[in-house]
Structures are given as structure tokens and as C-alpha cells.
N, C-alpha and C. Protein backbone atom coordinates (compact mmCIF):
# COMPACT_ATOMS: atom_id res chain seq x y z
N UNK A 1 0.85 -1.17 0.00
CA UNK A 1 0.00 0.00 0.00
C UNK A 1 0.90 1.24 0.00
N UNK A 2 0.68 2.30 -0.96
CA UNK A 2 1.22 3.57 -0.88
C UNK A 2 1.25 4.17 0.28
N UNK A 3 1.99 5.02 0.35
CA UNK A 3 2.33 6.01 1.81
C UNK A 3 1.01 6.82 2.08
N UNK A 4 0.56 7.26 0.77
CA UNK A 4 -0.38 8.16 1.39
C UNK A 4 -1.80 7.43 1.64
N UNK A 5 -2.04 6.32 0.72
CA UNK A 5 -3.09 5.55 1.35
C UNK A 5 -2.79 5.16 2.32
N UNK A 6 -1.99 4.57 3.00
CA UNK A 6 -1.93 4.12 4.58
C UNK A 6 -2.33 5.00 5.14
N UNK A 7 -1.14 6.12 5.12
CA UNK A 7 -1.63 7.26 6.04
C UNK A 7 -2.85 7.36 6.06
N UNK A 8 -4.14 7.35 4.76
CA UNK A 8 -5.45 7.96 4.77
C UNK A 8 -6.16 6.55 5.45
N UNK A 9 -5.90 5.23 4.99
CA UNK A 9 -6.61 3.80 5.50
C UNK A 9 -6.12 4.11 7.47
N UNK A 10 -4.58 5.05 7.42
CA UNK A 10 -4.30 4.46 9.22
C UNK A 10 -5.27 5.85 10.22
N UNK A 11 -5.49 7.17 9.15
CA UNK A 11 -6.41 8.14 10.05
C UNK A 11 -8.02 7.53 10.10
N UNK A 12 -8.49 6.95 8.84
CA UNK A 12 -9.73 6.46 8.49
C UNK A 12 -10.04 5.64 9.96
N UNK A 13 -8.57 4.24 10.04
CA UNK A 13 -9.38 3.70 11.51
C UNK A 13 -9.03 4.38 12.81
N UNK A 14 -8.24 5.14 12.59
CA UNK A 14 -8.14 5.94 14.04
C UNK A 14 -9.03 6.12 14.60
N UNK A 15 -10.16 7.26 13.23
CA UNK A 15 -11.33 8.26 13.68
C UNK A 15 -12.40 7.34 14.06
N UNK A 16 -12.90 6.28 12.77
CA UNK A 16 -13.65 5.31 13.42
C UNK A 16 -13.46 4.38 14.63
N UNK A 17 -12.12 3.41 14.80
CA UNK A 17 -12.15 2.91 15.89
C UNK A 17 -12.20 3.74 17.27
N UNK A 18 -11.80 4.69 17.42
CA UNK A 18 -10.90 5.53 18.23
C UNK A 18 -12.78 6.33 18.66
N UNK A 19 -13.31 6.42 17.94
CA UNK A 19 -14.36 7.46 17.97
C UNK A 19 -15.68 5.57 18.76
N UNK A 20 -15.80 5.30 18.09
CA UNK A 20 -16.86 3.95 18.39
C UNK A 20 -16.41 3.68 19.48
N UNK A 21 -15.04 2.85 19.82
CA UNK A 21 -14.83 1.87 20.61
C UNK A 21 -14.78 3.03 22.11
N UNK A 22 -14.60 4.41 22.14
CA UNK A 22 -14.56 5.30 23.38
C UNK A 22 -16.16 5.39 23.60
N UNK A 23 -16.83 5.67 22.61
CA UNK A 23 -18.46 5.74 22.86
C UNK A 23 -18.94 4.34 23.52
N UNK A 24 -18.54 3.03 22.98
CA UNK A 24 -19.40 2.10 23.12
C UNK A 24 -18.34 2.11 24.86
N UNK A 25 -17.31 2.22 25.05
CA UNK A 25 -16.73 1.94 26.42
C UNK A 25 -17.37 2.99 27.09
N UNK A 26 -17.78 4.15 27.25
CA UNK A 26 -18.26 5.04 28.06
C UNK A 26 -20.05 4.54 28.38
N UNK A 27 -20.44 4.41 27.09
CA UNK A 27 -22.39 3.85 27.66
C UNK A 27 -21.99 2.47 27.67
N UNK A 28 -21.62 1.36 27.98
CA UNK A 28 -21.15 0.23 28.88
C UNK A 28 -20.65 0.25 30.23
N UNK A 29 -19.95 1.44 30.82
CA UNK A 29 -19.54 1.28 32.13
C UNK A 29 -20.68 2.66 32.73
N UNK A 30 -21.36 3.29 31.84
CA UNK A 30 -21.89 4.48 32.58
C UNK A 30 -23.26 4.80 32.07
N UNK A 31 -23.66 4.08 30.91
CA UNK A 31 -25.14 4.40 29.99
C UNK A 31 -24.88 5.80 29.89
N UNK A 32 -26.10 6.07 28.97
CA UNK A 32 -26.26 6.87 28.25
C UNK A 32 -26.77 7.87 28.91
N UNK A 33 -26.45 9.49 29.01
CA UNK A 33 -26.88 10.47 29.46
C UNK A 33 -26.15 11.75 28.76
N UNK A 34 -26.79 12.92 28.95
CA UNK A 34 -26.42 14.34 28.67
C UNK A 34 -24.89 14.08 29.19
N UNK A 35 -24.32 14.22 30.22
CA UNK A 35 -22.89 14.24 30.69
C UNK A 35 -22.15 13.22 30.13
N UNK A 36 -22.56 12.04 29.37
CA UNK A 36 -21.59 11.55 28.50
C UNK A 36 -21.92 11.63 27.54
N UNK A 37 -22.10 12.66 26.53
CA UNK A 37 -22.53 12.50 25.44
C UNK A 37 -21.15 14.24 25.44
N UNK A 38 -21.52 14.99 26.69
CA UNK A 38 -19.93 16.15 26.85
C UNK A 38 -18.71 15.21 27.44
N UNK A 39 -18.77 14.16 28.10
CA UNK A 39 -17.50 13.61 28.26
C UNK A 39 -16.89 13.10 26.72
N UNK A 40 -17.72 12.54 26.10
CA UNK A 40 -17.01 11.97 25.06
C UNK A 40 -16.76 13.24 24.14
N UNK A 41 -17.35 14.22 23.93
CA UNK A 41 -17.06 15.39 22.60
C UNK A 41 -15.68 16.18 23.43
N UNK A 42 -15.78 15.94 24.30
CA UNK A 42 -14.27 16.58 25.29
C UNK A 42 -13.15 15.73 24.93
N UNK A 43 -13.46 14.08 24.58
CA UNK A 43 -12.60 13.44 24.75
C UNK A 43 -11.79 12.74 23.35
N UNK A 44 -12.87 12.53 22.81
CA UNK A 44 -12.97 12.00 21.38
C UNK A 44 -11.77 12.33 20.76
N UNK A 45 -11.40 13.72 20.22
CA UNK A 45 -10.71 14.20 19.18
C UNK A 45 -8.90 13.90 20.04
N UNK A 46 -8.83 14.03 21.35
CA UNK A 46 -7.49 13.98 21.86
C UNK A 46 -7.05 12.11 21.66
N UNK A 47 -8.30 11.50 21.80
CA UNK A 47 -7.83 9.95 22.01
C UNK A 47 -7.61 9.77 20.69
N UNK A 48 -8.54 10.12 19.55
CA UNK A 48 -7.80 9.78 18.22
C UNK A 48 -6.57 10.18 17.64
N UNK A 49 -6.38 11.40 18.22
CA UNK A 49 -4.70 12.01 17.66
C UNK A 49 -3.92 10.91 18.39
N UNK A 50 -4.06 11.10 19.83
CA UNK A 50 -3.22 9.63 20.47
C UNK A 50 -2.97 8.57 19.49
N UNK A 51 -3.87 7.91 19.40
CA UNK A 51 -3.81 6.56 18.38
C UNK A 51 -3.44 6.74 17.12
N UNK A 52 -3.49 7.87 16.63
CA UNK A 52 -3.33 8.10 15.06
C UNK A 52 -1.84 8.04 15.46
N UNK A 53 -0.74 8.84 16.68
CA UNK A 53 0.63 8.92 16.82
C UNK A 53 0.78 8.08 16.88
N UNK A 54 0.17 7.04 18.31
CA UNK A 54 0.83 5.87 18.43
C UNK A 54 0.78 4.66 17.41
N UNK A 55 -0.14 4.78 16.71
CA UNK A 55 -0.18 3.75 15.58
C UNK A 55 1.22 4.02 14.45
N UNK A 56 1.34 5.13 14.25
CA UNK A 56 2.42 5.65 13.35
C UNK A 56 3.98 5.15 14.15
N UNK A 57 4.47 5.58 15.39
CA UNK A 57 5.40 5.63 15.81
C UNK A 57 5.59 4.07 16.71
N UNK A 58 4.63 3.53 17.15
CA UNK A 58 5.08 1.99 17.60
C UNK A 58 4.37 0.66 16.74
N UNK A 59 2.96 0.73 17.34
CA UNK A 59 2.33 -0.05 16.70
C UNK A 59 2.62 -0.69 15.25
N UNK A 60 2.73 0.57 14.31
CA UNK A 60 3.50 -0.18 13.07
C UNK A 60 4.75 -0.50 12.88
N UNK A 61 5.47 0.31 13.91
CA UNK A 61 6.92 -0.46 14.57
C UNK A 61 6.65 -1.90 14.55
N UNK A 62 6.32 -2.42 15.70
CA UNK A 62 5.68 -4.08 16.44
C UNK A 62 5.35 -4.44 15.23
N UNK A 63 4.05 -4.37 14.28
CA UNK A 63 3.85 -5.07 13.19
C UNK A 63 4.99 -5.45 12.18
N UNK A 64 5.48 -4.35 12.08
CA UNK A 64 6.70 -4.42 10.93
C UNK A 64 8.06 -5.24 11.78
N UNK A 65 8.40 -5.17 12.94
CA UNK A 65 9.10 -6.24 13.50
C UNK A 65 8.32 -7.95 13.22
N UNK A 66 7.40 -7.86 13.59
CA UNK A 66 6.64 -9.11 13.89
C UNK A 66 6.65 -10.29 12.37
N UNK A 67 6.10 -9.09 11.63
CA UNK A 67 6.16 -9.37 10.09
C UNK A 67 7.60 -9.93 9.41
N UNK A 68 8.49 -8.96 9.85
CA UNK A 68 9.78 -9.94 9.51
C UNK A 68 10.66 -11.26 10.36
N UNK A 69 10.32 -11.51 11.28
CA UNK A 69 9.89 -12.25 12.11
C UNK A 69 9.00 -13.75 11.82
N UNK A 70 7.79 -13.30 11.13
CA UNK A 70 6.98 -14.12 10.92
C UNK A 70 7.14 -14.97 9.50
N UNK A 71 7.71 -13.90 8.41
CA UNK A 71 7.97 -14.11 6.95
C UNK A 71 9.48 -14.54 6.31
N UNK A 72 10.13 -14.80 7.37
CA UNK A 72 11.55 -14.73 7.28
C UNK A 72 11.90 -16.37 6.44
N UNK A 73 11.39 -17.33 7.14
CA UNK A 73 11.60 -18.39 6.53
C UNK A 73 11.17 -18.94 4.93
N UNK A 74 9.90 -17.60 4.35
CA UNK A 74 8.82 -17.65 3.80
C UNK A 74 10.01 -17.35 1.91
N UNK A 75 9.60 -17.88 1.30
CA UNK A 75 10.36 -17.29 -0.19
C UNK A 75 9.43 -17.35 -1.30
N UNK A 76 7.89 -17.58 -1.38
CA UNK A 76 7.26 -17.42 -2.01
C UNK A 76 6.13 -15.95 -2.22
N UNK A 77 6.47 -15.14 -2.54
CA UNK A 77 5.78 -13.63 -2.53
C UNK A 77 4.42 -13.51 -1.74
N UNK A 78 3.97 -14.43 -3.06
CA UNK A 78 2.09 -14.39 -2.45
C UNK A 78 1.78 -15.25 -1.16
N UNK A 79 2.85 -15.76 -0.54
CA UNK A 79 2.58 -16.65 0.55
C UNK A 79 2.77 -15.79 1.49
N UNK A 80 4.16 -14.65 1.32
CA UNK A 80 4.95 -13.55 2.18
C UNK A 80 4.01 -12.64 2.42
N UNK A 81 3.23 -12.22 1.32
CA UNK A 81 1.83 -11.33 1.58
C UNK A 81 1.44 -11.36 1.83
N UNK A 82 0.67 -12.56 2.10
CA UNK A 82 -0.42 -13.02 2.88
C UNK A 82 -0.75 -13.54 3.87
N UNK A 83 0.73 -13.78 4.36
CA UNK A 83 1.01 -13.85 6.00
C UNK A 83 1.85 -12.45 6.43
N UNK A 84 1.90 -11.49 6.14
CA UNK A 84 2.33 -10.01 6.14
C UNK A 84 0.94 -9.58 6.85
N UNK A 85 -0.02 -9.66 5.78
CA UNK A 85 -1.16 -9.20 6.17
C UNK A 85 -2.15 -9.47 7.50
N UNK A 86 -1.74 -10.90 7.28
CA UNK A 86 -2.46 -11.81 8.24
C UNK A 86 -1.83 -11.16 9.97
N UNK A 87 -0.65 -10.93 9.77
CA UNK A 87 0.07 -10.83 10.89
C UNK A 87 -0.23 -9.35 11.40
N UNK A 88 -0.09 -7.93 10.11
CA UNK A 88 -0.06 -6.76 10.53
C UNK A 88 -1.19 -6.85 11.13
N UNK A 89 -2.61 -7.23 10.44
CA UNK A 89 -4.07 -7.27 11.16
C UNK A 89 -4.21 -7.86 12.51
N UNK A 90 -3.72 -8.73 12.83
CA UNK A 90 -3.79 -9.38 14.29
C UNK A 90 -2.71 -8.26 15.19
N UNK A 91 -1.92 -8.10 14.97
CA UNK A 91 -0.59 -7.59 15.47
C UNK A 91 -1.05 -5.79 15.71
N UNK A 92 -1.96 -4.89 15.01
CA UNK A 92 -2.55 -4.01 14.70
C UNK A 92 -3.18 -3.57 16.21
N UNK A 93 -4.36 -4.75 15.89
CA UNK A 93 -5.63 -4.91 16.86
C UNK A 93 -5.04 -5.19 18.07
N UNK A 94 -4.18 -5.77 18.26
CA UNK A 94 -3.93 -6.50 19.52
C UNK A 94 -3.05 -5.20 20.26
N UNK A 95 -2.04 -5.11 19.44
CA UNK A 95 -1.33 -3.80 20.27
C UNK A 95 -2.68 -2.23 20.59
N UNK A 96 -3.22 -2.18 19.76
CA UNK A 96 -3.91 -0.95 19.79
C UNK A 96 -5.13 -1.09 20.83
N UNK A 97 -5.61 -2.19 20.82
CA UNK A 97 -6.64 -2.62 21.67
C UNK A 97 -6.12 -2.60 22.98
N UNK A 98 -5.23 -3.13 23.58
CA UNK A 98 -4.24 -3.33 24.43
C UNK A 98 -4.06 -2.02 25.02
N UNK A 99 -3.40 -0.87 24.31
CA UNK A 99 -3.31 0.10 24.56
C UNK A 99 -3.63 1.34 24.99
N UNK A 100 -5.10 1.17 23.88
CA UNK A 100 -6.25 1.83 24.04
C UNK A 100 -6.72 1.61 25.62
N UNK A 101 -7.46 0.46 25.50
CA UNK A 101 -8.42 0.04 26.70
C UNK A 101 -7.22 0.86 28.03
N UNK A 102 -6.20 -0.05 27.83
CA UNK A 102 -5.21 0.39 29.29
C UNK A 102 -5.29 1.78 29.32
N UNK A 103 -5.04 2.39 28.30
CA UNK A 103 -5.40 4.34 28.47
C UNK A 103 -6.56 4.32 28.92
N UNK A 104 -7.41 3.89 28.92
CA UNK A 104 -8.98 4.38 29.10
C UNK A 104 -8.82 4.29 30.71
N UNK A 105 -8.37 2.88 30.84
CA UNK A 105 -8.74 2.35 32.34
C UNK A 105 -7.47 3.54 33.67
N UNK A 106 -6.78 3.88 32.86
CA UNK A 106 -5.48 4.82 33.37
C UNK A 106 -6.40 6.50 33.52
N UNK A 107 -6.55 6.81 32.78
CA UNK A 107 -7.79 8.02 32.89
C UNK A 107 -9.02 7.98 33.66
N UNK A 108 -8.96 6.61 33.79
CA UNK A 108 -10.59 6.59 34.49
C UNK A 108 -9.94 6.38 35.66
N UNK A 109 -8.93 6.22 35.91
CA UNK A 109 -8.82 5.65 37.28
C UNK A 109 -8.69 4.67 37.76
N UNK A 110 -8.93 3.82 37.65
CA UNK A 110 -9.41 2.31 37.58
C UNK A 110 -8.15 1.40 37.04
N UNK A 111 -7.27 1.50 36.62
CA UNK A 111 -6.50 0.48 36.33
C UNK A 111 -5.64 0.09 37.44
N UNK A 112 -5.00 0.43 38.42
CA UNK A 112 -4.66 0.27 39.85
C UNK A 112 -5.91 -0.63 40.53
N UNK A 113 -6.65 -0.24 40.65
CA UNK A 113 -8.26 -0.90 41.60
C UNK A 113 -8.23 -2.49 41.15
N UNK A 114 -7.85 -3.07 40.05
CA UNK A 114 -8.59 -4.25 39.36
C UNK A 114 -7.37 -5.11 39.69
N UNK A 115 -7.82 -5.96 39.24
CA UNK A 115 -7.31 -7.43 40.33
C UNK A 115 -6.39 -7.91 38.15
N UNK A 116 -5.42 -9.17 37.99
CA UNK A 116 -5.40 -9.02 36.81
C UNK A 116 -6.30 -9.85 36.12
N UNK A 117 -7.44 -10.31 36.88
CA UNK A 117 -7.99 -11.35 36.08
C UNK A 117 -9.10 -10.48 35.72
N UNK A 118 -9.30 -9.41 36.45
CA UNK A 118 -10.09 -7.98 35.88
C UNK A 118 -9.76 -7.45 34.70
N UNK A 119 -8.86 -7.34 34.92
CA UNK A 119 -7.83 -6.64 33.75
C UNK A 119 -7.88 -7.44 32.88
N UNK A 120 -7.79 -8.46 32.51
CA UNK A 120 -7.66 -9.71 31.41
C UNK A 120 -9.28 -9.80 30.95
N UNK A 121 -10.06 -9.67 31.67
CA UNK A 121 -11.36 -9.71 31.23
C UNK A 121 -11.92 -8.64 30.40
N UNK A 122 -11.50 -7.08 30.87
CA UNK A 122 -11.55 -6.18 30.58
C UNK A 122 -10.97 -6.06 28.66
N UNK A 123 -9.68 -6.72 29.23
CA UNK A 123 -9.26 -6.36 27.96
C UNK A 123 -9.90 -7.28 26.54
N UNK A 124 -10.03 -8.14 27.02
CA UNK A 124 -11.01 -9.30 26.29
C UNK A 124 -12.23 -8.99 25.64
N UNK A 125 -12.71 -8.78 26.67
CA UNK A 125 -14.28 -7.48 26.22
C UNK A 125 -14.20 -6.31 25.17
N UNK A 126 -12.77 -5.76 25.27
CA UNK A 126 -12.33 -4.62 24.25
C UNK A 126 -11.98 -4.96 23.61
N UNK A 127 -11.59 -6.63 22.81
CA UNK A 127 -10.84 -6.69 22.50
C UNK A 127 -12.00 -7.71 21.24
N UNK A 128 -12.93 -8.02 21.60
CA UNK A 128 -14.21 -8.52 21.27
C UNK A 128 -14.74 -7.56 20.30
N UNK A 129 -15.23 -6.26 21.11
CA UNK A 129 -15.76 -5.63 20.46
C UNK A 129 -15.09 -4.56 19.65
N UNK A 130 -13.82 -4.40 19.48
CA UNK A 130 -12.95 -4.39 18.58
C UNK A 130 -13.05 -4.84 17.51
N UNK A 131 -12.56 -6.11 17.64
CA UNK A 131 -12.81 -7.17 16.80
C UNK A 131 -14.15 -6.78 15.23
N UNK A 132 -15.08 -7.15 16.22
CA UNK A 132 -16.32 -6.52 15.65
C UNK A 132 -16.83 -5.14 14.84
N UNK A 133 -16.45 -4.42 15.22
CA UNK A 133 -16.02 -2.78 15.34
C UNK A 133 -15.45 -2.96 13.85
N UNK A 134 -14.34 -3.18 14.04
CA UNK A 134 -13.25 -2.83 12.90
C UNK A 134 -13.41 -3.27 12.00
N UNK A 135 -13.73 -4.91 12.05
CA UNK A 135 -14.18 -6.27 10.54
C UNK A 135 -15.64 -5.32 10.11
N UNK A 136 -16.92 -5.47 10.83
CA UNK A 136 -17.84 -5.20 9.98
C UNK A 136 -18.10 -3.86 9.79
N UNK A 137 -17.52 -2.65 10.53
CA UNK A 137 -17.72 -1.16 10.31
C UNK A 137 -16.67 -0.65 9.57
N UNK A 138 -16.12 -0.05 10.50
CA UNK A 138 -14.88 1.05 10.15
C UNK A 138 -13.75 0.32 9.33
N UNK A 139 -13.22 -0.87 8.78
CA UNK A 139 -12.38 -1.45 7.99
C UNK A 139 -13.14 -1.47 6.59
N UNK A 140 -14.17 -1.44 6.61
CA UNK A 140 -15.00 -1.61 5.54
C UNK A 140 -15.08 -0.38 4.83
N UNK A 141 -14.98 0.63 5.44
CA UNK A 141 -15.69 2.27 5.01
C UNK A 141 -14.00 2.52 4.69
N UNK A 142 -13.17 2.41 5.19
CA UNK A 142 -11.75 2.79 5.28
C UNK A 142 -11.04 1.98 4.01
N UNK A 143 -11.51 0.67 3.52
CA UNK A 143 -10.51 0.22 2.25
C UNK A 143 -11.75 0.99 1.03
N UNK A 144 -13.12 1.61 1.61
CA UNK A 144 -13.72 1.66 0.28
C UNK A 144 -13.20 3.13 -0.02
N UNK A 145 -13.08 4.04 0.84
CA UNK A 145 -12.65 5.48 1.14
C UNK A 145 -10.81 5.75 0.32
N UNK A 146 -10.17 4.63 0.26
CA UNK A 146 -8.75 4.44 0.08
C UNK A 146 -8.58 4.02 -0.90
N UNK A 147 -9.48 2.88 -1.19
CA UNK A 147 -9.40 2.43 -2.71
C UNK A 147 -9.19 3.47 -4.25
N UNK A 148 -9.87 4.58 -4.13
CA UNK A 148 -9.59 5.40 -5.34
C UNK A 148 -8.29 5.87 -5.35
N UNK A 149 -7.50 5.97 -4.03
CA UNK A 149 -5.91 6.58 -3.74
C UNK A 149 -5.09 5.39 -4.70
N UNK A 150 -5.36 4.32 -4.21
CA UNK A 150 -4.46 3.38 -5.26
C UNK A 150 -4.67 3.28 -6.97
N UNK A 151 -6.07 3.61 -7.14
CA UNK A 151 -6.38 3.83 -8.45
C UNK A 151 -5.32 4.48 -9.68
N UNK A 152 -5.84 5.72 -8.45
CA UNK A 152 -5.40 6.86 -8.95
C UNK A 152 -3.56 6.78 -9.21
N UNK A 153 -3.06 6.08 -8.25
CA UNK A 153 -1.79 5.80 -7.97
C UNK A 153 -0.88 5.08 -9.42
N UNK A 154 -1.56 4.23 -9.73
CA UNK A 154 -1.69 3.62 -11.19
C UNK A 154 -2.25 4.36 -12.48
């Protein structure tokens, strides 16, 4: 993928994951009311720049380690690609999910309080609806949004 489509496919899931997965974590631990509907418009735009950096400066660090790592033994292209892919996507979610949630629970307070089988549950739950999140929403809107960048690229 081109530089600038990533860049546009890596802000695309920032805004969506970054924007969903803080909404659906705030009316899950607190429902829905006037005061979170201003916690999240307070909060929203700082957690996605977060993730948009950290995705740029580690996260695709870790993937791109992991990936050579994973593909090293590999000498067939389309096999190298497709466990590239396989790996950045798991490797993606897992660090960012990971990260995310632990920021959330670090802001809220709460990550000290929980026991780790709290914490393991917690992250599981985020890590679920993640999952979910990203495959049937925001991954979907983000390769259709990106797709004309490569077009055009050609």
C-alpha cells in the first residue's frame, strides 16, 4: 500500500475505531446520558490524535518487527503477503486494543483498583468488540474510502 493511502486507510481507523470503541466503552460502564454525550465530545478528538501517533510511531513499529519475524523463513511472494497481512491485522488490533483500553482504564482511574484477572477480562471485552467494530464497520468504510488513492496511484 502507498504512503499516502496508509496514512489515509491508518487516520480512516483511528477516527472510526478511536471514535466507536470510546463511545461504546463510556455507555457500557456508565449508559447513556447528557454528561456523556460532553465527556465523550471533550474526549474524542485527543484519544484519536493519540492513536493516530501511536499507531504511526510503535504499533507499526511491532507489526513491521513481527512481520519480519513471521515471513523470514517464507520465499514465495504471495505466501509472504499473505502472512504479512495476516500478521499486521492481528498484530494491529492487539497492540492498539491493548493500549487503548489500558489508556482508558489509566484516565478513568481504575487500572490500579482491578485485580489481573479484571484486567484480562476487561481487555477481552475490548478486545471482542474491537474485533467486531473494525471487521464489519470502520475497515470496511476505510478500504472503500482508500481504494480510489491506489487507483489513482496507477
Amino acid at each position: 500500500m502507498p504512503l499516502k493511502q496508509r496514512l489515509t486507510f491508518t487516520l480512516i481507523m483511528c477516527i472510526g475505531m478511536g471514535s466507536i470503541m470510546s463511545l461504546l466503552g463510556m455507555v457500557t460502564s456508565s449508559g447513556w446520558s447528557n454528561a456523556l454525550v460532553h465527556q465523550f465530545a471533550a474526549s474524542v478528538v485527543p484519544t484519536i490524535v493519540f492513536a493516530f501517533i501511536f499507531n504511526l510511531l510503535i504499533a507499526s513499529n511491532i507489526a513491521a518487527a513481527l512481520i519480519k519475524f513471521g515471513t523470514r523463513n517464507l520465499t514465495d511472494n504471495q505466501a509472504i503477503i499473505h502472512r504479512a497481512s495476516t500478521i499486521r491485522g492481528w498484530a494491529m488490533i492487539l497492540v492498539m486494543c491493548f493500549t487503548m483500553s489500558t489508556r482508558a482504564l489509566v484516565m478513568n482511574g481504575v487500572l490500579f483498583k482491578m485485580t489481573p484477572v479484571q484486567f484480562g477480562l476487561e481487555f477481552l471485552e475490548s478486545l471482542i468488540m474491537a474485533l467486531i467494530v473494525r471487521d464489519f464497520f470502520v475497515k470496511p468504510i476505510a478500504r472503500k474510502i482508500t481504494a480510489p488513492l491506489a487507483v489513482a496511484r496507477n
